[in-house]
Protein backbone atom coordinates (compact mmCIF):
# COMPACT_ATOMS: atom_id res chain seq x y z
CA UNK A 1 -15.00 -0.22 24.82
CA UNK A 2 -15.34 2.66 26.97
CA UNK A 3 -15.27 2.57 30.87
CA UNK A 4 -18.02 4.90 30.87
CA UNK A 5 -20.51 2.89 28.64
CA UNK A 6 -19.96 -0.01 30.23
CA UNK A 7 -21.01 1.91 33.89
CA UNK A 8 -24.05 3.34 32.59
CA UNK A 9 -25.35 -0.14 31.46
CA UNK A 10 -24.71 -1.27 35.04
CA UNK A 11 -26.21 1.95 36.85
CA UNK A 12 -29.42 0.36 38.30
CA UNK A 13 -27.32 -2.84 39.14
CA UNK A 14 -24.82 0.01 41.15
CA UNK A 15 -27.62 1.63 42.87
CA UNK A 16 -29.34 -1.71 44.11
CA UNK A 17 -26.13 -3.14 45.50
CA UNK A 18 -24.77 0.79 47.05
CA UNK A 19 -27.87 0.58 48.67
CA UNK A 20 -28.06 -2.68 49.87
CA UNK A 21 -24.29 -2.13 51.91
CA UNK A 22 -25.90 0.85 53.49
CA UNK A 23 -28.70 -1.21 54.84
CA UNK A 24 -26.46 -4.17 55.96
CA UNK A 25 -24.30 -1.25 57.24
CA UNK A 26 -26.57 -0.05 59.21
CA UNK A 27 -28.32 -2.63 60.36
CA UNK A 28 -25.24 -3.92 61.71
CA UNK A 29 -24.92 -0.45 63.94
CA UNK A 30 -28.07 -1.06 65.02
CA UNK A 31 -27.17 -4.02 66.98
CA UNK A 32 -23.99 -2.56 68.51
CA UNK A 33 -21.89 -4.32 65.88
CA UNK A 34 -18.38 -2.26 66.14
CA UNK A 35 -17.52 0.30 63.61
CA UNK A 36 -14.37 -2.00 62.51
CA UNK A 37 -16.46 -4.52 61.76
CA UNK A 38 -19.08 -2.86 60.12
CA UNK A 39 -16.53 -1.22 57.93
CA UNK A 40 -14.84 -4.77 57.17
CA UNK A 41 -18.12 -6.37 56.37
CA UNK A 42 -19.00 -3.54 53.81
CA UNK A 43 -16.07 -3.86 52.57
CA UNK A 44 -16.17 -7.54 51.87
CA UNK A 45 -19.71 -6.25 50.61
CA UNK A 46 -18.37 -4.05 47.83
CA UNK A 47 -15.38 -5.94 46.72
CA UNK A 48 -18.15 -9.42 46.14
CA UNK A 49 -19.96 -6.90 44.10
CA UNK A 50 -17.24 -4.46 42.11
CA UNK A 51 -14.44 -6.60 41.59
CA UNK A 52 -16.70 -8.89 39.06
CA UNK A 53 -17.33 -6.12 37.44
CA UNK A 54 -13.91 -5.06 36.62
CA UNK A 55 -13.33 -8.34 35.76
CA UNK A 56 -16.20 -8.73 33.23
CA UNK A 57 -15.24 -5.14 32.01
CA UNK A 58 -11.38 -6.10 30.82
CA UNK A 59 -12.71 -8.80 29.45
CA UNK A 60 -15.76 -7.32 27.28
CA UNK A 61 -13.16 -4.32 26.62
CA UNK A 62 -10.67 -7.33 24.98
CA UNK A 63 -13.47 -9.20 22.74
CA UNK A 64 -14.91 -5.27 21.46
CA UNK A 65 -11.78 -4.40 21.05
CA UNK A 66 -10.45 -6.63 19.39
CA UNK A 67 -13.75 -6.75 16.68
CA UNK A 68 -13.40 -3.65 16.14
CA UNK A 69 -9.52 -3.63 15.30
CA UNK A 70 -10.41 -6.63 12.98
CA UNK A 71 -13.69 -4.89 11.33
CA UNK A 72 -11.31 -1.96 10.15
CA UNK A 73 -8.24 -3.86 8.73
CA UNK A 74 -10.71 -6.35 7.00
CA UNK A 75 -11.51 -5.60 3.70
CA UNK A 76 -14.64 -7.42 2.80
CA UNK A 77 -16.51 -6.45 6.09
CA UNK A 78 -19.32 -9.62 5.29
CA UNK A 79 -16.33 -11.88 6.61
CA UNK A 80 -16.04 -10.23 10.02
CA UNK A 81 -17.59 -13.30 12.12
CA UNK A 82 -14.89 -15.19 10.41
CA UNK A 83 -11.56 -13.54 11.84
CA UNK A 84 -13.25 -12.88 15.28
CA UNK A 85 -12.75 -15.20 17.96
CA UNK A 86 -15.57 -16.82 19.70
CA UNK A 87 -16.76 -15.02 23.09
CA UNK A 88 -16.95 -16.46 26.44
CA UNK A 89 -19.49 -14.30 27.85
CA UNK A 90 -23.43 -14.62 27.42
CA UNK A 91 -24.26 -10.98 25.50
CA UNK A 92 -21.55 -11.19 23.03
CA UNK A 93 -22.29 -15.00 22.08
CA UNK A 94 -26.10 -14.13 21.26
CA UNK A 95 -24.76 -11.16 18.92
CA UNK A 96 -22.29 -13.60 17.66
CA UNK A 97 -24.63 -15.93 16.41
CA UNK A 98 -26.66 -13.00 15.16
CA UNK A 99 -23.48 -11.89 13.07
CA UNK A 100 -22.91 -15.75 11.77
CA UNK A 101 -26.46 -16.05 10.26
CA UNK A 102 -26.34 -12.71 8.83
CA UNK A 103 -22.98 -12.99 6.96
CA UNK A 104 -24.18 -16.41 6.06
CA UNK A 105 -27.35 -14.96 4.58
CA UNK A 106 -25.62 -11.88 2.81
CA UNK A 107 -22.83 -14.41 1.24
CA UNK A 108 -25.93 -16.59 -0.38
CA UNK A 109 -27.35 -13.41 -2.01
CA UNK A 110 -23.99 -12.03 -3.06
CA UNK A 111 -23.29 -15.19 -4.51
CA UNK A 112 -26.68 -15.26 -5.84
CA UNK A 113 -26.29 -11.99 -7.72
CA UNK A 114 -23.11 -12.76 -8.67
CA UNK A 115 -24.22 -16.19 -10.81
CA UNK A 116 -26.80 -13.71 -12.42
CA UNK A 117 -23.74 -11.86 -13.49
CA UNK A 118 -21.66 -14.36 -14.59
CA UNK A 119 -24.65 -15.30 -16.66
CA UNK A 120 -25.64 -12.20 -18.10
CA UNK A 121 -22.11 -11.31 -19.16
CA UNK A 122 -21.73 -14.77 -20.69
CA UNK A 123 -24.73 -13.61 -22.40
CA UNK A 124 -23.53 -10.81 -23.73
CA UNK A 125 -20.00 -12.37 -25.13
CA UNK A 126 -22.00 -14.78 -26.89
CA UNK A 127 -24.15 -12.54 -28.12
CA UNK A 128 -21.38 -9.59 -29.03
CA UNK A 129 -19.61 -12.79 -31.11
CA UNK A 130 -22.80 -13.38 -32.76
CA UNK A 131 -23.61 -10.10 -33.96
CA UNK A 132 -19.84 -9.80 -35.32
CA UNK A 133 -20.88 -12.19 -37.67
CA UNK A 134 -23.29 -10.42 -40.03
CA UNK A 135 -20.92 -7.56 -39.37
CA UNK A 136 -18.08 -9.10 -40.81
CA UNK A 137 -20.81 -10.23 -43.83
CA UNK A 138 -21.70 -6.94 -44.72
CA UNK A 139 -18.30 -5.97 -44.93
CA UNK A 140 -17.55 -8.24 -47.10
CA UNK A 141 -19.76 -7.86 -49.30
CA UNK A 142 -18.94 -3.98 -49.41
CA UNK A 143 -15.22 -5.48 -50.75
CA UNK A 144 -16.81 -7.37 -53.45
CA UNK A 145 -19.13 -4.20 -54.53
CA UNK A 146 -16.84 -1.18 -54.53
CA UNK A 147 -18.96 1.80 -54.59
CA UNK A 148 -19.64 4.77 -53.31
CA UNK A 149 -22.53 3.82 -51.56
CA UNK A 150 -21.03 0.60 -50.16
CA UNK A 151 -17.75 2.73 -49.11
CA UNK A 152 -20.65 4.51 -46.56
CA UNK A 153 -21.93 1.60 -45.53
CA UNK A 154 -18.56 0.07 -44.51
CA UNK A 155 -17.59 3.06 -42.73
CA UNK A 156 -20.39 2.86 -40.74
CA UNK A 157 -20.13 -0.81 -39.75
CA UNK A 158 -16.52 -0.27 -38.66
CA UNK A 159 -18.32 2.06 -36.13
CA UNK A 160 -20.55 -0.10 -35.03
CA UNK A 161 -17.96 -3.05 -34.90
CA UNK A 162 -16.06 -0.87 -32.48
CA UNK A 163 -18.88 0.13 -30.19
CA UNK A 164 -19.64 -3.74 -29.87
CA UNK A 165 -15.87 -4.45 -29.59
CA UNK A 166 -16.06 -1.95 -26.57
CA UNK A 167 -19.27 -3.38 -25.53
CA UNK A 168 -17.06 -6.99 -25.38
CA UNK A 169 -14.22 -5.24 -23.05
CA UNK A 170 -16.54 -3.47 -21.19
CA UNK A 171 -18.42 -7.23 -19.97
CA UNK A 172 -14.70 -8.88 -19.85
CA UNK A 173 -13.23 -6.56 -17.14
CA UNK A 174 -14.53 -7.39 -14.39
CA UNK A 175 -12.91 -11.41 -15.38
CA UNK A 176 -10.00 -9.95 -16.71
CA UNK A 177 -7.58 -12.83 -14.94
CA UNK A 178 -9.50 -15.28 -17.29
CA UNK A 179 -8.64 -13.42 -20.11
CA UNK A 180 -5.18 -12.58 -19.76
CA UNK A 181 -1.76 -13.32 -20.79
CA UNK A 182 1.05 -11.41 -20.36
CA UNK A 183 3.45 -11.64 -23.32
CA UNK A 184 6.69 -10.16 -24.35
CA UNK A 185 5.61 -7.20 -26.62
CA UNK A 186 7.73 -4.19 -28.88
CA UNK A 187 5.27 -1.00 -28.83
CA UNK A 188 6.87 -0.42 -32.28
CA UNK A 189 4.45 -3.75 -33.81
CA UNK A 190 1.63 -2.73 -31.69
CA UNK A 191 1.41 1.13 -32.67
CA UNK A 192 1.35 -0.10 -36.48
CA UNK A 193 -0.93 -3.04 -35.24
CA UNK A 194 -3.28 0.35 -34.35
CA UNK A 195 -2.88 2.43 -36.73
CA UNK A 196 -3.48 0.03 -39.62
CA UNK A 197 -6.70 -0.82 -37.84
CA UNK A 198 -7.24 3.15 -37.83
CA UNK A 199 -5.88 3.34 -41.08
CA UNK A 200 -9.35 4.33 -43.33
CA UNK A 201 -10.30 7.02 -40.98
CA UNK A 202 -6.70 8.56 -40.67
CA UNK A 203 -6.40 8.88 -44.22
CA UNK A 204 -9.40 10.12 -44.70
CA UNK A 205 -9.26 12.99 -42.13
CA UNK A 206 -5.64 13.45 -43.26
CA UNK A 207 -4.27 12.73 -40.14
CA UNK A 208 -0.23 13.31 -40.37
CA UNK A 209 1.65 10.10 -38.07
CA UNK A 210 4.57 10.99 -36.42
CA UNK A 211 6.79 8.07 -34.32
CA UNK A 212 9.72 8.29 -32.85
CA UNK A 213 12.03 5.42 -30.08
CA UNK A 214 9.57 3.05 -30.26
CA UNK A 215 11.89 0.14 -30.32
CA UNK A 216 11.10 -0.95 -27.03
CA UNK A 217 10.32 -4.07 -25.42
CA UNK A 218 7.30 -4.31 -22.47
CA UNK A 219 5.03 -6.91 -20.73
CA UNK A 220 1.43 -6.70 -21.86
CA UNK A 221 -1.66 -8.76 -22.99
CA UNK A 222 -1.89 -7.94 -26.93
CA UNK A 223 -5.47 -7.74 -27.32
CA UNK A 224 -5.85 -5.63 -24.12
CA UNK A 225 -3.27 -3.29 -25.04
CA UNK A 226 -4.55 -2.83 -28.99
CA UNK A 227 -7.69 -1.80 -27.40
CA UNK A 228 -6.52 0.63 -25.21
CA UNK A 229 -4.19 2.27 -27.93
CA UNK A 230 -7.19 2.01 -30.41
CA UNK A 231 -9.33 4.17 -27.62
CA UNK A 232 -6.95 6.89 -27.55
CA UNK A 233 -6.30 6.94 -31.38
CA UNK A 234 -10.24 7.16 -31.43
CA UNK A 235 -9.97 10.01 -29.51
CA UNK A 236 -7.84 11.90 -31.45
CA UNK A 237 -10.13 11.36 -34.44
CA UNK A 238 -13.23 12.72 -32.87
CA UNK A 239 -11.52 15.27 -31.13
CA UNK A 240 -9.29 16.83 -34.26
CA UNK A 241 -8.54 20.03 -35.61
CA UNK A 242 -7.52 21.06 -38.72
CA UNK A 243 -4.09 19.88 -40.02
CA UNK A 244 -4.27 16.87 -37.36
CA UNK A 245 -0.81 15.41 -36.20
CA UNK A 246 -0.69 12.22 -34.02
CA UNK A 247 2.53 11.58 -32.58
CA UNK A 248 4.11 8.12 -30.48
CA UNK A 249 6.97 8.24 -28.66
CA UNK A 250 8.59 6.26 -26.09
CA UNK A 251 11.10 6.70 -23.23
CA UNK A 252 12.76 4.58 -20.21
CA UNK A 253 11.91 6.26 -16.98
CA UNK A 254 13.42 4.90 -14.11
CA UNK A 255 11.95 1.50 -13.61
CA UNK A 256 9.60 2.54 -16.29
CA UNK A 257 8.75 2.55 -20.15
CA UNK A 258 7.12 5.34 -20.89
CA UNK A 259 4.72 5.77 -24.41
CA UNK A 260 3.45 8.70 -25.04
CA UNK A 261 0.78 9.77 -27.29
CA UNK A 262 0.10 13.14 -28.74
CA UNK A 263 -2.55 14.91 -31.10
CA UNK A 264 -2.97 18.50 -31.97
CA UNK A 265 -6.25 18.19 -31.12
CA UNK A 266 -9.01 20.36 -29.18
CA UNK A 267 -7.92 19.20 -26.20
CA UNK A 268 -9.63 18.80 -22.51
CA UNK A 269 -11.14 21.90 -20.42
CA UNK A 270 -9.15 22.10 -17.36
CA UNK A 271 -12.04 21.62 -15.66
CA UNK A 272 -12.88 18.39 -17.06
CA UNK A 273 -9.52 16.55 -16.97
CA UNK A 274 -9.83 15.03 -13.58
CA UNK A 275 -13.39 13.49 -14.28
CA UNK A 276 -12.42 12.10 -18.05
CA UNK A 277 -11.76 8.80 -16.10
CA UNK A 278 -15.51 8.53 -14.19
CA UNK A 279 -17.85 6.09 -15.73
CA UNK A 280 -20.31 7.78 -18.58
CA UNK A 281 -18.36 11.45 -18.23
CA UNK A 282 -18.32 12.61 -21.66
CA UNK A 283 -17.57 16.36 -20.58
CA UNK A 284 -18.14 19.74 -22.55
CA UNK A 285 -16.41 18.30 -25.43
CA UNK A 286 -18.65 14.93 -25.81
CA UNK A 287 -21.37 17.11 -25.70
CA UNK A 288 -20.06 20.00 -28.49
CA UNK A 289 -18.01 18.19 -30.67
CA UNK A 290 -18.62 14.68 -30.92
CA UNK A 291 -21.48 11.52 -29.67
CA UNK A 292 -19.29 10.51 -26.76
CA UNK A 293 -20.45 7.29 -24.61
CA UNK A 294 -18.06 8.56 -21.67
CA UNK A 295 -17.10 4.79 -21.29
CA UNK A 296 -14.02 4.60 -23.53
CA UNK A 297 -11.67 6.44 -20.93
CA UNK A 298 -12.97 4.89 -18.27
CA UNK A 299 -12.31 1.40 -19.59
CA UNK A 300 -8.71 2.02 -20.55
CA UNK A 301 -7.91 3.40 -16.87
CA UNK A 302 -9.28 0.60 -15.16
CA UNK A 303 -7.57 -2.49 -17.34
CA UNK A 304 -4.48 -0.52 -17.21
CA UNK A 305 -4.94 -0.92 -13.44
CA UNK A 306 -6.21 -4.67 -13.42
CA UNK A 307 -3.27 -5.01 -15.53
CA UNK A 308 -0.61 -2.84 -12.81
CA UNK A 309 0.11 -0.29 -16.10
CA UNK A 310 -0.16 3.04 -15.39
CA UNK A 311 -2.46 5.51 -17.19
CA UNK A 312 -2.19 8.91 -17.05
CA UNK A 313 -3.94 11.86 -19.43
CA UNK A 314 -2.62 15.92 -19.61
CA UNK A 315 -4.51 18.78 -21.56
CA UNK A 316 -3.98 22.13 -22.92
CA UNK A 317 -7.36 23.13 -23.80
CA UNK A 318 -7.13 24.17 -27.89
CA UNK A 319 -3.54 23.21 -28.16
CA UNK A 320 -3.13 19.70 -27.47
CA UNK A 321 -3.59 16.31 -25.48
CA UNK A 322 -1.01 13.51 -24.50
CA UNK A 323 -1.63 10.50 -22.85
CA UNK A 324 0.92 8.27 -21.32
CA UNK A 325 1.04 4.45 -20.85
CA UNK A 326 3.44 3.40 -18.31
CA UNK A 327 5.11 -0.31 -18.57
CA UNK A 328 7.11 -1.65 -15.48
CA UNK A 329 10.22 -3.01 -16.89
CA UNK A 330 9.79 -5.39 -14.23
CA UNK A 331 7.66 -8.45 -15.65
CA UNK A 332 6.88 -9.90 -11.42
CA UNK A 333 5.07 -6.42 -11.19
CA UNK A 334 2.30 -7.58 -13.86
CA UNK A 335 1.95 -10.68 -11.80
CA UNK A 336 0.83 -8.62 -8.50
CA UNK A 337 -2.29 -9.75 -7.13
C-alpha cells in the first residue's frame, strides 16, 4: 500500500485537524500564553493526531500487503480469503466478509457446473460404449458376408469407430487420474499393437513400415499410449504421398527414451507447426488435403502432459514429418502431481 494513497484518503481529516492547531494556536497567543508553550501544546496537538495515523498506516500497509503477496503466488485465486489472515481494523474486516461470501458463492457454482460435467461426460462414456455396440455388429456381419460391398462398409465403420474412440478420450482427459495406470511397457509390442490396428488401411495405401531399436523398455498407460501412436499413424495416412514410408525408431537420450516417428508425407507449412497443437486447428492442410477435426493433435499433446511424456512435432513442408514421444526413464517422474 502506498504512502501516498493512504494520505489522500485522509486529506479532509488533515485539513480539519491542521486547522484546528492553528486556532488553538492562536487562541492561545491571544491570551498572552508564551510562545514555548504555545509551540509545546501544538505540538502535543499534532503528535495526538499524526502519530495514529502512522500507526494505522504500517499496519493497513502489512494486511494489503500481505493479500496481495498471497493473491499472486495462489493459484486458484477463488481461495484467496482462505490463506489471508483475519484483519484487526474496521475497513478491511467489512471487505473481508465481502470476500468470504463471494468465494463461498463462486465455489457453489463452480461446483455446480462441475457436477453438470461430471454428468454429461458420464453421459457421453455410456453412450460412446453403447454405440460401439452396433458398431462392432455391423462389422461382424461384414466378416460373415465377404464382399465387395461389405469390404466398403467395414472400412467405413472403422472410421467411424475411431472418431467415437476419439470422442471417448476426448471426455476422459480431463479425469485422466481415474483412468490411469502406469505399467512397464516395450515400444517394440506397442508399435505392432498400432500398426496391426492400422493394418487394412496401410496395406491398402501401400504404406512401406520401416522399424528400427525399438527394444526398449518405458513407463506408460497402454491404452493411452495406443491412442496416441494410433493418432499419429492416422496422420500419416491422411497426409501421404506417393510411395509412403512410415518409419519408428527409438533412442536413449540422457534421462530420456526417445521414439521417433517418421512419414514421407506432405508435411506441415512452417507457418502452421506451432498452432498444430491448439484445440480445432486443422491448418492449410486439413483444409486441402484431408476432413481434419483439428482435435487429434491436440489430444495427444495434452495426455502426454497429464501423463509428464513429452510431445514434440518437426516439419519440412513436402518432404517429411517426425514426431517424437519422450519417456523419462525415471518411473517417480510419471507419478508427479
Amino acid at each position: 500500500m502506498k504512502f501516498s494513497l493512504f494520505i489522500k484518503d485522509k486529506v479532509p481529516f488533515l485539513i480539519c485537524q491542521t486547522a484546528v492547531i492553528i486556532f488553538t494556536g492562536y487562541l492561545l497567543s491571544v491570551f498572552d500564553v508564551g510562545i514555548f508553550s504555545v509551540i509545546f501544546v501544538c505540538c502535543i496537538m499534532m503528535a495526538v493526531s499524526f502519530v495514529p495515523l502512522i500507526i494505522e498506516y504500517f499496519k493497513k500497509r502489512r494486511f494489503y500487503n500481505n493479500m496481495y503477496s498471497s493473491f499472486e503466488n495462489i493459484d486458484k485465486k477463488q481461495y484467496l480469503v482462505s490463506v489471508i489472515e483475519n484483519p484487526d481494523f474496521a475497513d478491511a474486516e467489512i471487505m473481508y466478509d465481502i470476500l468470504n461470501q463471494c468465494s463461498k458463492a463462486m465455489n457453489d457454482e463452480i461446483s455446480k457446473y462441475k457436477i453438470q460435467s461430471d454428468e454429461y461426460r458420464e453421459y457421453i462414456e455410456t453412450w460412446i460404449h453403447e454405440v460401439k455396440i452396433p458398431i462392432s455388429c455391423i462389422n461382424l456381419m461384414c466378416e460373415n458376408n465377404k464382399n465387395e460391398f461389405s469390404r466398403a462398409v467395414s472400412d467405413e465403420t472403422a472410421k467411424i469407430d475411431r472418431y467415437v474412440e476419439q470422442a471417448l478420450y476426448y471426455a476422459r482427459c480431463t479425469n485422466l487420474e481415474k483412468d490411469y495406470s502406469i505399467r512397464t511397457l516395450t515400444l517394440d509390442r506397442e508399435v505392432k499393437t498400432v500398426l496391426k490396428k492400422y493394418s487394412k488401411e496401410l496395406i491398402s495405401c501401400k504404406f512401406v513400415i520401416k522399424t528400427e531399436k525399438l527394444d526398449y523398455t518405458v513407463f506408460s498407460d497402454p491404452k493411452w499410449l495406443e491412442f496416441i501412436l494410433g493418432q499419429v499413424v492416422s496422420n500419416s495416412i491422411k497426409y501421404r504421398k506417393d510411395k509412403p514410408v512410415l518409419a519408428f525408431s527409438a533412442e536413449e537420450d540422457g534421462i530420456n527414451v526417445v521414439l521417433s516417428i517418421t512419414d514421407n508425407g506432405i508435411g506441415i507449412p512452417e507457418k502452421d507447426t506451432g498452432r498444430v497443437f491448439e484445440k480445432g486447428f486443422t491448418g492449410e492442410n486439413g483444409r486441402k488435403f484431408a476432413k481434419s477435426t483439428g482435435i487429434g493433435l491436440y489430444l495427444c499433446k495434452k495426455l502426454c502432459e497429464k501423463m509428464h511424456i513429452g510431445f514434440e512435432i518437426s516439419s519440412v513442408e513436402g518432404e517429411s514429418t517426425t514426431v517424437k514421444i519422450i519417456f523419462p526413464k525415471d518411473k517417480l517422474t510419471m507419478l508427479a502431481d
